[in-house]
Structures are given as C-alpha cells and as structure tokens.
PDB file of N, CA and C in Angstrom:
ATOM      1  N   UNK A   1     -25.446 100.870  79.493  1.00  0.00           N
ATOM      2  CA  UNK A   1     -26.776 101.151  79.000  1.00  0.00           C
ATOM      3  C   UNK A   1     -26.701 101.997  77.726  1.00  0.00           C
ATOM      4  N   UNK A   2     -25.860 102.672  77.590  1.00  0.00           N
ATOM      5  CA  UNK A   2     -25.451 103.689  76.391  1.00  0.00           C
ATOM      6  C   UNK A   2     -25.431 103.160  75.517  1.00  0.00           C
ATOM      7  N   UNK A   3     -24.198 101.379  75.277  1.00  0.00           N
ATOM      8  CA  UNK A   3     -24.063 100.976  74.481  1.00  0.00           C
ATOM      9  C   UNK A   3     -25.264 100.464  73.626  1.00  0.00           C
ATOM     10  N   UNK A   4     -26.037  99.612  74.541  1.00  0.00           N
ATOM     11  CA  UNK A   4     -27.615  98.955  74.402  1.00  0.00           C
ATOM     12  C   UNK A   4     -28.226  99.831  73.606  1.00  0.00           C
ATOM     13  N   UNK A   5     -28.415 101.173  74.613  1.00  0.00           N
ATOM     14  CA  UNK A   5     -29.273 102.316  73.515  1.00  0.00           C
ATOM     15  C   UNK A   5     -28.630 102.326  71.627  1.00  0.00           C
ATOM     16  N   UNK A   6     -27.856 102.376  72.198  1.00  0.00           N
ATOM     17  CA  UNK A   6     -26.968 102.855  70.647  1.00  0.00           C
ATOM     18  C   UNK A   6     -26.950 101.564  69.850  1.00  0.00           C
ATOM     19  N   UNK A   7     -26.850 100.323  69.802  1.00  0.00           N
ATOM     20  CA  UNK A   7     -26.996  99.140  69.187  1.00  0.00           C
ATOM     21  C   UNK A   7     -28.266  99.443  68.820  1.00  0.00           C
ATOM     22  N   UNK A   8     -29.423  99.033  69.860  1.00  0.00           N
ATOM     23  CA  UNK A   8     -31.144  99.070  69.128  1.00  0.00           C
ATOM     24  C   UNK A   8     -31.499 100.145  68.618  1.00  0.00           C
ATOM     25  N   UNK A   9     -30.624 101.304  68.768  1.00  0.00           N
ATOM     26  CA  UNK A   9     -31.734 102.660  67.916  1.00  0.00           C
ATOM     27  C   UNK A   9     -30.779 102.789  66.845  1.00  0.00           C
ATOM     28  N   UNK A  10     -29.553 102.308  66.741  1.00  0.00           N
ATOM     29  CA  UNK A  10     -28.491 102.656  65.705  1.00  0.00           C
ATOM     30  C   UNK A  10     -28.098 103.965  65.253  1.00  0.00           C
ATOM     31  N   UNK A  11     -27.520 105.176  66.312  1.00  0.00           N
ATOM     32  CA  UNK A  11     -27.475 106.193  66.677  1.00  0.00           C
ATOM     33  C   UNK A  11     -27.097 106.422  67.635  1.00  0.00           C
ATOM     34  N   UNK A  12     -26.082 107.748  68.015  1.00  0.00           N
ATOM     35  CA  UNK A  12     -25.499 107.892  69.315  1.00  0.00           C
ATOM     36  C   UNK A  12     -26.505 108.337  70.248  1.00  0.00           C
ATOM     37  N   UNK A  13     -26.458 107.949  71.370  1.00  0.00           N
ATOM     38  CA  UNK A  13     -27.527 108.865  72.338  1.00  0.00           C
ATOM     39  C   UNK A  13     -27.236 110.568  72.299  1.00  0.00           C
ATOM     40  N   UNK A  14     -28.179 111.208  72.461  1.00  0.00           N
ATOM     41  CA  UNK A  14     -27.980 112.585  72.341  1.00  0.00           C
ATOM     42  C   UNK A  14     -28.325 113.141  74.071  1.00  0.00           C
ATOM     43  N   UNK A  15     -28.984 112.572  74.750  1.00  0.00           N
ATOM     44  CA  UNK A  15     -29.380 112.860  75.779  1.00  0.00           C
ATOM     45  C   UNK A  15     -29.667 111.613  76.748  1.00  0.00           C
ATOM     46  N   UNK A  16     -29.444 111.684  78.104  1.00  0.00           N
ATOM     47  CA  UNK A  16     -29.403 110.337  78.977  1.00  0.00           C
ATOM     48  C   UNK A  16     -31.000 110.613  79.424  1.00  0.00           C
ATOM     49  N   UNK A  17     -30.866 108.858  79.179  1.00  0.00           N
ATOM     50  CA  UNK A  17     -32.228 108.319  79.270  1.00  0.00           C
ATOM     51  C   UNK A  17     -32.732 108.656  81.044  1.00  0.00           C
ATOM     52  N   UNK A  18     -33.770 109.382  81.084  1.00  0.00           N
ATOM     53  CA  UNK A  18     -34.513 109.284  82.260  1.00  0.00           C
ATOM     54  C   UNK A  18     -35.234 108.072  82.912  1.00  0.00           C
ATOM     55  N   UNK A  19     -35.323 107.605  84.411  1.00  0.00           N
ATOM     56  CA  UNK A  19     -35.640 106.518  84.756  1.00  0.00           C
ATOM     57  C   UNK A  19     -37.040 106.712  83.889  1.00  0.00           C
ATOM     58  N   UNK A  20     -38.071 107.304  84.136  1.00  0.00           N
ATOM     59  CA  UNK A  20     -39.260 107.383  83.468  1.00  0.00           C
ATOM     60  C   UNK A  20     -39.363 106.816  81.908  1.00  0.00           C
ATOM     61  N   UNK A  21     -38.544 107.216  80.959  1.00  0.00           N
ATOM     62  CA  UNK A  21     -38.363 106.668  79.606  1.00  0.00           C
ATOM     63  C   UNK A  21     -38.207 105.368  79.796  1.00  0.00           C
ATOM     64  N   UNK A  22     -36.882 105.139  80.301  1.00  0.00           N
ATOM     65  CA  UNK A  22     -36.417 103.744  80.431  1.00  0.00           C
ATOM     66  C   UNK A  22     -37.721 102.936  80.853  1.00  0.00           C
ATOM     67  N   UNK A  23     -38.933 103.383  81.705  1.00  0.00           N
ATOM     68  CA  UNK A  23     -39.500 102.493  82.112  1.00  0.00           C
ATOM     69  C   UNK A  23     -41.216 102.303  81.099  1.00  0.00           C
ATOM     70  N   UNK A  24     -41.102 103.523  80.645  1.00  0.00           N
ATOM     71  CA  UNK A  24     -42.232 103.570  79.171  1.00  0.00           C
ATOM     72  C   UNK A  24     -41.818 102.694  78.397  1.00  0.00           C
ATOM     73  N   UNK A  25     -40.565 102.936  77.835  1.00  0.00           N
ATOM     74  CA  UNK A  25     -40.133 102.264  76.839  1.00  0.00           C
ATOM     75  C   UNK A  25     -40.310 100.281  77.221  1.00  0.00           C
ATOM     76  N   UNK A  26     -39.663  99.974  78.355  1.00  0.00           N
ATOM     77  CA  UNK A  26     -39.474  98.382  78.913  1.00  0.00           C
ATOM     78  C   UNK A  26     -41.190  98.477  78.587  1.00  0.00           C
ATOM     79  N   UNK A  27     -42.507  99.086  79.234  1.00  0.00           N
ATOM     80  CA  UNK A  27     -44.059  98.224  78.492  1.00  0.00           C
ATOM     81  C   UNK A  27     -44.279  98.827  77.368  1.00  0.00           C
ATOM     82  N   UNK A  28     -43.750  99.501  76.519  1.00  0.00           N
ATOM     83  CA  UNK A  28     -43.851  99.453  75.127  1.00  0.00           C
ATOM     84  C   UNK A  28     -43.751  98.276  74.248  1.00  0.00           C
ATOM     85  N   UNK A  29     -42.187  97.942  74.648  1.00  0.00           N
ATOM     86  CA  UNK A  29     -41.772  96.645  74.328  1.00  0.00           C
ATOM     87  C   UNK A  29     -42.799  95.742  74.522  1.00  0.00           C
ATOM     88  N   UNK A  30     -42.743  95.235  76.195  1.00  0.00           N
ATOM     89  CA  UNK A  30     -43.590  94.431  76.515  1.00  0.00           C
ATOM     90  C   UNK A  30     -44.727  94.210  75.895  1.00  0.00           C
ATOM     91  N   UNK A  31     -45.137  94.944  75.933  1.00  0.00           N
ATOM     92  CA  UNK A  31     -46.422  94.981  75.438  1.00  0.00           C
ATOM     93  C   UNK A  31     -46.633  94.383  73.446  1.00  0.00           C
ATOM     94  N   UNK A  32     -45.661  95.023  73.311  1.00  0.00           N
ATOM     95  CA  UNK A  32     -45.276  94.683  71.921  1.00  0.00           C
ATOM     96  C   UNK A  32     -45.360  92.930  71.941  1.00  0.00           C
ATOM     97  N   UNK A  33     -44.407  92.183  72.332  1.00  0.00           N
ATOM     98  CA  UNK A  33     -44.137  90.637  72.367  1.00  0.00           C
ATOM     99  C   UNK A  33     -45.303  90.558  72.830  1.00  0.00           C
ATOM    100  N   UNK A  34     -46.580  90.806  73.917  1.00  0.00           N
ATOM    101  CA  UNK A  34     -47.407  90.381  74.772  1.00  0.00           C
ATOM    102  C   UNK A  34     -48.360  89.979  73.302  1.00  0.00           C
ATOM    103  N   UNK A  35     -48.278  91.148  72.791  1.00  0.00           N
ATOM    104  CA  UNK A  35     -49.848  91.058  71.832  1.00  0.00           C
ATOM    105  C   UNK A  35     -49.137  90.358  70.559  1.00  0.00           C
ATOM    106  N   UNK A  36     -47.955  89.796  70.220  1.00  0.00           N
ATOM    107  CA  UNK A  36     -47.453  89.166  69.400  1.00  0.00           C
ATOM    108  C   UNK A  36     -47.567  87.784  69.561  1.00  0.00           C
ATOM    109  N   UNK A  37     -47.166  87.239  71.038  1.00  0.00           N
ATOM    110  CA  UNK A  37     -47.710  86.026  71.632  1.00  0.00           C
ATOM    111  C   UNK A  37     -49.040  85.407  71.666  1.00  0.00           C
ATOM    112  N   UNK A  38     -49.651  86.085  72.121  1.00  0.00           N
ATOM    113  CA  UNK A  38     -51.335  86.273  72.099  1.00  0.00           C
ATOM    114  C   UNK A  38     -52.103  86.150  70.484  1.00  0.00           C
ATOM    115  N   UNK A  39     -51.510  86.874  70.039  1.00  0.00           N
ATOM    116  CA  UNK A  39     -51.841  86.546  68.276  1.00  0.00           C
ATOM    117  C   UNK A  39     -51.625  85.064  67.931  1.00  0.00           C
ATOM    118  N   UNK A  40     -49.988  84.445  68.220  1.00  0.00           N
ATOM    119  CA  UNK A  40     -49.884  83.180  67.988  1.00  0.00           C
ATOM    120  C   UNK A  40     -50.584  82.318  68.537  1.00  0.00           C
ATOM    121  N   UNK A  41     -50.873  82.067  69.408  1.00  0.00           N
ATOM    122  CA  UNK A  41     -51.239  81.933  70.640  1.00  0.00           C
ATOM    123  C   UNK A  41     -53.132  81.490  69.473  1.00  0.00           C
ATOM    124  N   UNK A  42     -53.538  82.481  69.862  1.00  0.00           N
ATOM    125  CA  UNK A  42     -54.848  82.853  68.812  1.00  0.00           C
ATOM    126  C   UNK A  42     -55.085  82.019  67.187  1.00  0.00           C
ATOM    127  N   UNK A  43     -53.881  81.518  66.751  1.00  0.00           N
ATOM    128  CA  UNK A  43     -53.803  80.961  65.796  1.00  0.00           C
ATOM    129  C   UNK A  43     -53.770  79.811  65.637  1.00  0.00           C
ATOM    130  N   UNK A  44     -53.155  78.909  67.354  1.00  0.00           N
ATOM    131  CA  UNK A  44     -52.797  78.087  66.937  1.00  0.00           C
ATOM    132  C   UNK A  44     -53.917  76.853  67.578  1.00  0.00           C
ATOM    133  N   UNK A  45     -53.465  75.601  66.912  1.00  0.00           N
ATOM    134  CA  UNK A  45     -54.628  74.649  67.214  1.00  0.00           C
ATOM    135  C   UNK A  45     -54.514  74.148  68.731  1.00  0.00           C
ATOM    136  N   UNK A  46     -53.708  73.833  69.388  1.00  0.00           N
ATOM    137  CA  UNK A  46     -53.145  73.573  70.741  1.00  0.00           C
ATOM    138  C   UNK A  46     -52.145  74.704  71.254  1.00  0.00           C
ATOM    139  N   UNK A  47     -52.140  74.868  72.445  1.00  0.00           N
ATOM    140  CA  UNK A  47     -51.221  75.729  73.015  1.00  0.00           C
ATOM    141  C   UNK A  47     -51.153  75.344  74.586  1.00  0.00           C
ATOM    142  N   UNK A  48     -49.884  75.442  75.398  1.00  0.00           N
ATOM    143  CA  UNK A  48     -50.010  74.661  77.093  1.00  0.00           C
ATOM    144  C   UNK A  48     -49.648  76.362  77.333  1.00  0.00           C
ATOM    145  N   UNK A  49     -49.914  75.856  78.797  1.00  0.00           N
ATOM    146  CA  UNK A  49     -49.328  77.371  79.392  1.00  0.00           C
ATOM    147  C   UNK A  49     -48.230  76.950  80.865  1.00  0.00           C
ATOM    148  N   UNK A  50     -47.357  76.939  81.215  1.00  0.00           N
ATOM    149  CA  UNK A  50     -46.804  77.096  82.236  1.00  0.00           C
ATOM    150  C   UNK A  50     -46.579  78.144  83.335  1.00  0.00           C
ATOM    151  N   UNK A  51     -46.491  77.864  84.295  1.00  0.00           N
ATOM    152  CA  UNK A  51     -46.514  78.960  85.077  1.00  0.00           C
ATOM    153  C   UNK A  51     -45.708  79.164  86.372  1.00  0.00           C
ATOM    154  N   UNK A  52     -44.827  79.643  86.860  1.00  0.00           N
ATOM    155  CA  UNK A  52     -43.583  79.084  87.318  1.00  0.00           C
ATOM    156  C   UNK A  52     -43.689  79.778  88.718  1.00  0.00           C
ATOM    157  N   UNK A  53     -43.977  78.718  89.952  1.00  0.00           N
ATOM    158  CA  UNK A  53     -44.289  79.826  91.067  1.00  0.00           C
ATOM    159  C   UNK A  53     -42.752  79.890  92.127  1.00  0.00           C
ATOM    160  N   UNK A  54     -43.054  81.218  92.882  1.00  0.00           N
ATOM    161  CA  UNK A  54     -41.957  81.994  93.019  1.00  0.00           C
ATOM    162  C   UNK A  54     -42.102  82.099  94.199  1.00  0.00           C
ATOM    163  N   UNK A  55     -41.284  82.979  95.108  1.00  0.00           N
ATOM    164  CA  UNK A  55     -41.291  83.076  96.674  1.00  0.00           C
ATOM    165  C   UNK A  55     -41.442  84.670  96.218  1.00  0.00           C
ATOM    166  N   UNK A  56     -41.867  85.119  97.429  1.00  0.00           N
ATOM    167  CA  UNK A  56     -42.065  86.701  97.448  1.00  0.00           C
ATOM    168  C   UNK A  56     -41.074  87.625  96.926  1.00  0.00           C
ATOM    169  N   UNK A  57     -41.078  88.854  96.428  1.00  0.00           N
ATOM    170  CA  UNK A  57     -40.312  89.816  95.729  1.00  0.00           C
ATOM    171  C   UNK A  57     -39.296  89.085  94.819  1.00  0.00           C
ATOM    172  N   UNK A  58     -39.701  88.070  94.036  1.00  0.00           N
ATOM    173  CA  UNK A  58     -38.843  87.206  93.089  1.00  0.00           C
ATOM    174  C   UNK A  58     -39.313  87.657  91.597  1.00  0.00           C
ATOM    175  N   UNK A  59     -38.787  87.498  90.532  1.00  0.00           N
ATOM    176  CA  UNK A  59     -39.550  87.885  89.371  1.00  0.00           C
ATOM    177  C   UNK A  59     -40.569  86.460  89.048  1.00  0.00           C
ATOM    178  N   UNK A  60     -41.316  86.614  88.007  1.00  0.00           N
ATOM    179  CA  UNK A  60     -42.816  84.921  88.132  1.00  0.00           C
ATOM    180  C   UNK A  60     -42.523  85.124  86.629  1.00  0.00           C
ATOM    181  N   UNK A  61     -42.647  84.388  86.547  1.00  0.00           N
ATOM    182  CA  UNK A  61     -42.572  83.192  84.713  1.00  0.00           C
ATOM    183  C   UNK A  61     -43.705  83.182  84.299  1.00  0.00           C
ATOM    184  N   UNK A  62     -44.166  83.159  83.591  1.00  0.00           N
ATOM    185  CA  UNK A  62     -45.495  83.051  82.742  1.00  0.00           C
ATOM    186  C   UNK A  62     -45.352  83.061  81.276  1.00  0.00           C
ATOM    187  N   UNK A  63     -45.124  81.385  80.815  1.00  0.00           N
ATOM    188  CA  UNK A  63     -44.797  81.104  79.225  1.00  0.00           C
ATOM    189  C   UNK A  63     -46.289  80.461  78.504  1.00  0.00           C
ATOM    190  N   UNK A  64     -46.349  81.121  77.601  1.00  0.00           N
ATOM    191  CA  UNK A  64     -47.389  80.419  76.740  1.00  0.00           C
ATOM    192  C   UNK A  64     -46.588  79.575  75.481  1.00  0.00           C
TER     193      UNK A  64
END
C-alpha cells in the first residue's frame, strides 16, 4: 500500500495511512469518476446501462 501511496502522490509517505483516510479518500475518488461518467453520460446522444446481478455480500457492477 506504501508503494501505491507513493506512485499516485509522487512522494514518500510521511505518516501511515489510517483506515478512516484510506476510506475518505476511496469516495473522493469515487465520486470523482461518478460525476465524470454522469457528465459523459449527459452529453451523449445514446447511452445503455448494464447492470450485473450478484448473490449476497458479493461486490454489483453498475456500467454506464
């Protein structure tokens, strides 16, 4: 995880990431691509949506 940190921020870590950060940061992101998608998404003349169903405690797909 150190390495990861240190590739995307381009800088050594100075301090270990708390579960809490780690988990701000993952819907920061998210959120980031969400409203980037949604923009395209917004632009474009056609768009499908898929939706990929799952069995319980599985991760769920949801592609636009």
């Amino acid at each position: 995880m150190q390495l990861f940190y240190e590739f995307l921020i381009g800088e050594p870590l100075q301090d270990w990431l708390s579960r809490s950060s780690l988990y701000t940061w993952h819907q920061d992101i998210s959120e980031l691509h969400f409203n980037k998608y949604i923009h395209q998404v917004a632009n474009a003349s056609i768009f499908g949506i898929m939706v990929d169903e799952s069995i319980c405690k599985q991760i769920k797909n949801f592609v636009l």
